[in-house]
Protein backbone atom coordinates (compact mmCIF):
# COMPACT_ATOMS: atom_id res chain seq x y z
CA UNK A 1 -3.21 -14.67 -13.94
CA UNK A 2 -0.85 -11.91 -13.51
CA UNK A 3 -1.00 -11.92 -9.60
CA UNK A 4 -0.58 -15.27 -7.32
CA UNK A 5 -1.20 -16.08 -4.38
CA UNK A 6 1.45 -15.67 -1.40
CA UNK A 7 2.59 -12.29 -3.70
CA UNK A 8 3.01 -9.14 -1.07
CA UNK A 9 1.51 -6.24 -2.49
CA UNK A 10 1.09 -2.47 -2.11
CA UNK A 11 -1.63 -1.21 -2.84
CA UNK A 12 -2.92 2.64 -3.13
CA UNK A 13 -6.30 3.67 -4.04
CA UNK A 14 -6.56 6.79 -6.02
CA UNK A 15 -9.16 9.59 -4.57
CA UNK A 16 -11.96 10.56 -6.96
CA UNK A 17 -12.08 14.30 -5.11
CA UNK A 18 -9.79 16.23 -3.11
CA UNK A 19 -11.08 15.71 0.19
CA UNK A 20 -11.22 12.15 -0.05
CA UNK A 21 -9.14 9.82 2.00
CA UNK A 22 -5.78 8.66 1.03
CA UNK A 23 -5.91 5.06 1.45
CA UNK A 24 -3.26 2.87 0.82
CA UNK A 25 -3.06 -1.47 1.90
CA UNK A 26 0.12 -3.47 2.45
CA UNK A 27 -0.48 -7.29 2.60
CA UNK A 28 -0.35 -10.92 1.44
CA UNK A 29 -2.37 -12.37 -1.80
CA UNK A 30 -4.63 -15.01 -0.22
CA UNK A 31 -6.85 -15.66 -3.19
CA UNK A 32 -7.22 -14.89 -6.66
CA UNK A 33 -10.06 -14.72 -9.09
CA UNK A 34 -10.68 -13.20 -12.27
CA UNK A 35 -11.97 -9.88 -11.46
CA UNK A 36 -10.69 -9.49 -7.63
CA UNK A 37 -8.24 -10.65 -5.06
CA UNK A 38 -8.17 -11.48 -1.01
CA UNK A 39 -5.48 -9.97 1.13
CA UNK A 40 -4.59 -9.96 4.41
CA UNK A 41 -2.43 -7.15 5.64
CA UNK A 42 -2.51 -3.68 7.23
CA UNK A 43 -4.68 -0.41 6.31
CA UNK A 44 -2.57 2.51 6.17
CA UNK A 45 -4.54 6.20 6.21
CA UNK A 46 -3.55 9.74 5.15
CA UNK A 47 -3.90 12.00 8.61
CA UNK A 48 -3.23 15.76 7.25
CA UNK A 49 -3.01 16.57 10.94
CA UNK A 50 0.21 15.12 11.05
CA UNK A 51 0.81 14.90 7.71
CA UNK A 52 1.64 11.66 7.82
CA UNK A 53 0.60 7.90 7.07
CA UNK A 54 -1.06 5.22 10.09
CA UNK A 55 -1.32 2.13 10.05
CA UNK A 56 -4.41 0.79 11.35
CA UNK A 57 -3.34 -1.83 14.30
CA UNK A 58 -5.23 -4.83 13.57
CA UNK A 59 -4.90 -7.23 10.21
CA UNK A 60 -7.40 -6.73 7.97
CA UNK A 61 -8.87 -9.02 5.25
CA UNK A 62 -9.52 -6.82 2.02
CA UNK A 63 -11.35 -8.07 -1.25
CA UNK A 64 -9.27 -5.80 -4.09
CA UNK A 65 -10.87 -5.02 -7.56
CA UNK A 66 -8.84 -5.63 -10.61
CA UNK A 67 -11.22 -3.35 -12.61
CA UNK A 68 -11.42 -0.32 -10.48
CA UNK A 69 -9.30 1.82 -12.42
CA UNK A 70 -8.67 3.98 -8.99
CA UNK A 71 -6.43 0.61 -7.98
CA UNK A 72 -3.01 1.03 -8.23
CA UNK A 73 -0.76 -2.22 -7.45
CA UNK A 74 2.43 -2.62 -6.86
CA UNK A 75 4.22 -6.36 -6.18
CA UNK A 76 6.56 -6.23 -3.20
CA UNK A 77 9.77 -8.36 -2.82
CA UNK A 78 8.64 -11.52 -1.15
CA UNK A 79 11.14 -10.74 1.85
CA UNK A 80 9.14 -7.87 3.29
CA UNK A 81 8.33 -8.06 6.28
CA UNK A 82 4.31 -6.77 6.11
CA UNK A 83 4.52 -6.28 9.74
CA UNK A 84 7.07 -3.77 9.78
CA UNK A 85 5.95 -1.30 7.03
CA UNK A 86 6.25 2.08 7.52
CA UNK A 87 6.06 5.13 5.52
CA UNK A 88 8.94 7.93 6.13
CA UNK A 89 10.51 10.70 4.19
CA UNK A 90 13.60 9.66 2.10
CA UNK A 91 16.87 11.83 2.55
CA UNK A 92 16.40 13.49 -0.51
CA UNK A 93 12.52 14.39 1.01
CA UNK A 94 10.53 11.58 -1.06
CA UNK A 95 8.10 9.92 0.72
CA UNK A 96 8.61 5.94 1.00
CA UNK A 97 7.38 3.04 2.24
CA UNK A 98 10.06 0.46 4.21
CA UNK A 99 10.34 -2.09 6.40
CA UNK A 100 13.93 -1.04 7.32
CA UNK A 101 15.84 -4.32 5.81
CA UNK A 102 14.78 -5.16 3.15
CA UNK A 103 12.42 -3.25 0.69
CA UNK A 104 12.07 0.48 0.07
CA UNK A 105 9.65 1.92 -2.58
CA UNK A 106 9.66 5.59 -3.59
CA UNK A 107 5.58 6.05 -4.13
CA UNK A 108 5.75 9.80 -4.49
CA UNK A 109 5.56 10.71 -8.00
CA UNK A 110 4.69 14.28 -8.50
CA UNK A 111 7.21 15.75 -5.59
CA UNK A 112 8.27 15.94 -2.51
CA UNK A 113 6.44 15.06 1.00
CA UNK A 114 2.92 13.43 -0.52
């Protein structure tokens, strides 16, 4: 398998339309199978009135497809801290995700402040 469990992932789900919700999912691999995984971890949405991502409070438990080409997954160092990810706008106006000591990932590919 290419992911394992106890891997810390990011993961951002591609809208099919324009007005669908940016959804994005920061969390821990609990199980793996061949088509799907388990994570535990934190919800983060788009809110265009603030223009900004939220985190959803609680720890959820999401099943992940593998075969959903929408999926986009990206491994995390193993010494984020899940609990502390937040998304903020780089000096240079990028947005990334952090969790201020050690991991930052630039997710913005097509410009600045999305």
């Amino acid at each position: 398998m290419v992911l394992k469990i106890g891997e810390k992932v990011h993961i951002m789900v591609k809208r099919a339309f324009v007005g669908d919700l940016r959804r994005h999912f920061v969390g821990e691999i609990k199980e793996v199978g061949d088509n799907a995984i388990r994570v535990n971890g934190y919800a983060f949405i788009f809110d265009e009135g603030i223009n900004e991502y939220s985190r959803k409070p609680e720890i959820r438990t999401q099943i992940i497809s593998l075969i959903d080409a929408r999926i986009l997954i990206n491994v995390i160092p193993s010494s984020t801290v899940i609990e502390e990810v937040t998304y903020r706008l780089s000096k240079d106006e990028r947005l990334i995700i952090t969790d201020g000591e050690n991991f930052e990932l630039d997710i913005n590919e097509f410009g600045p402040k999305r």
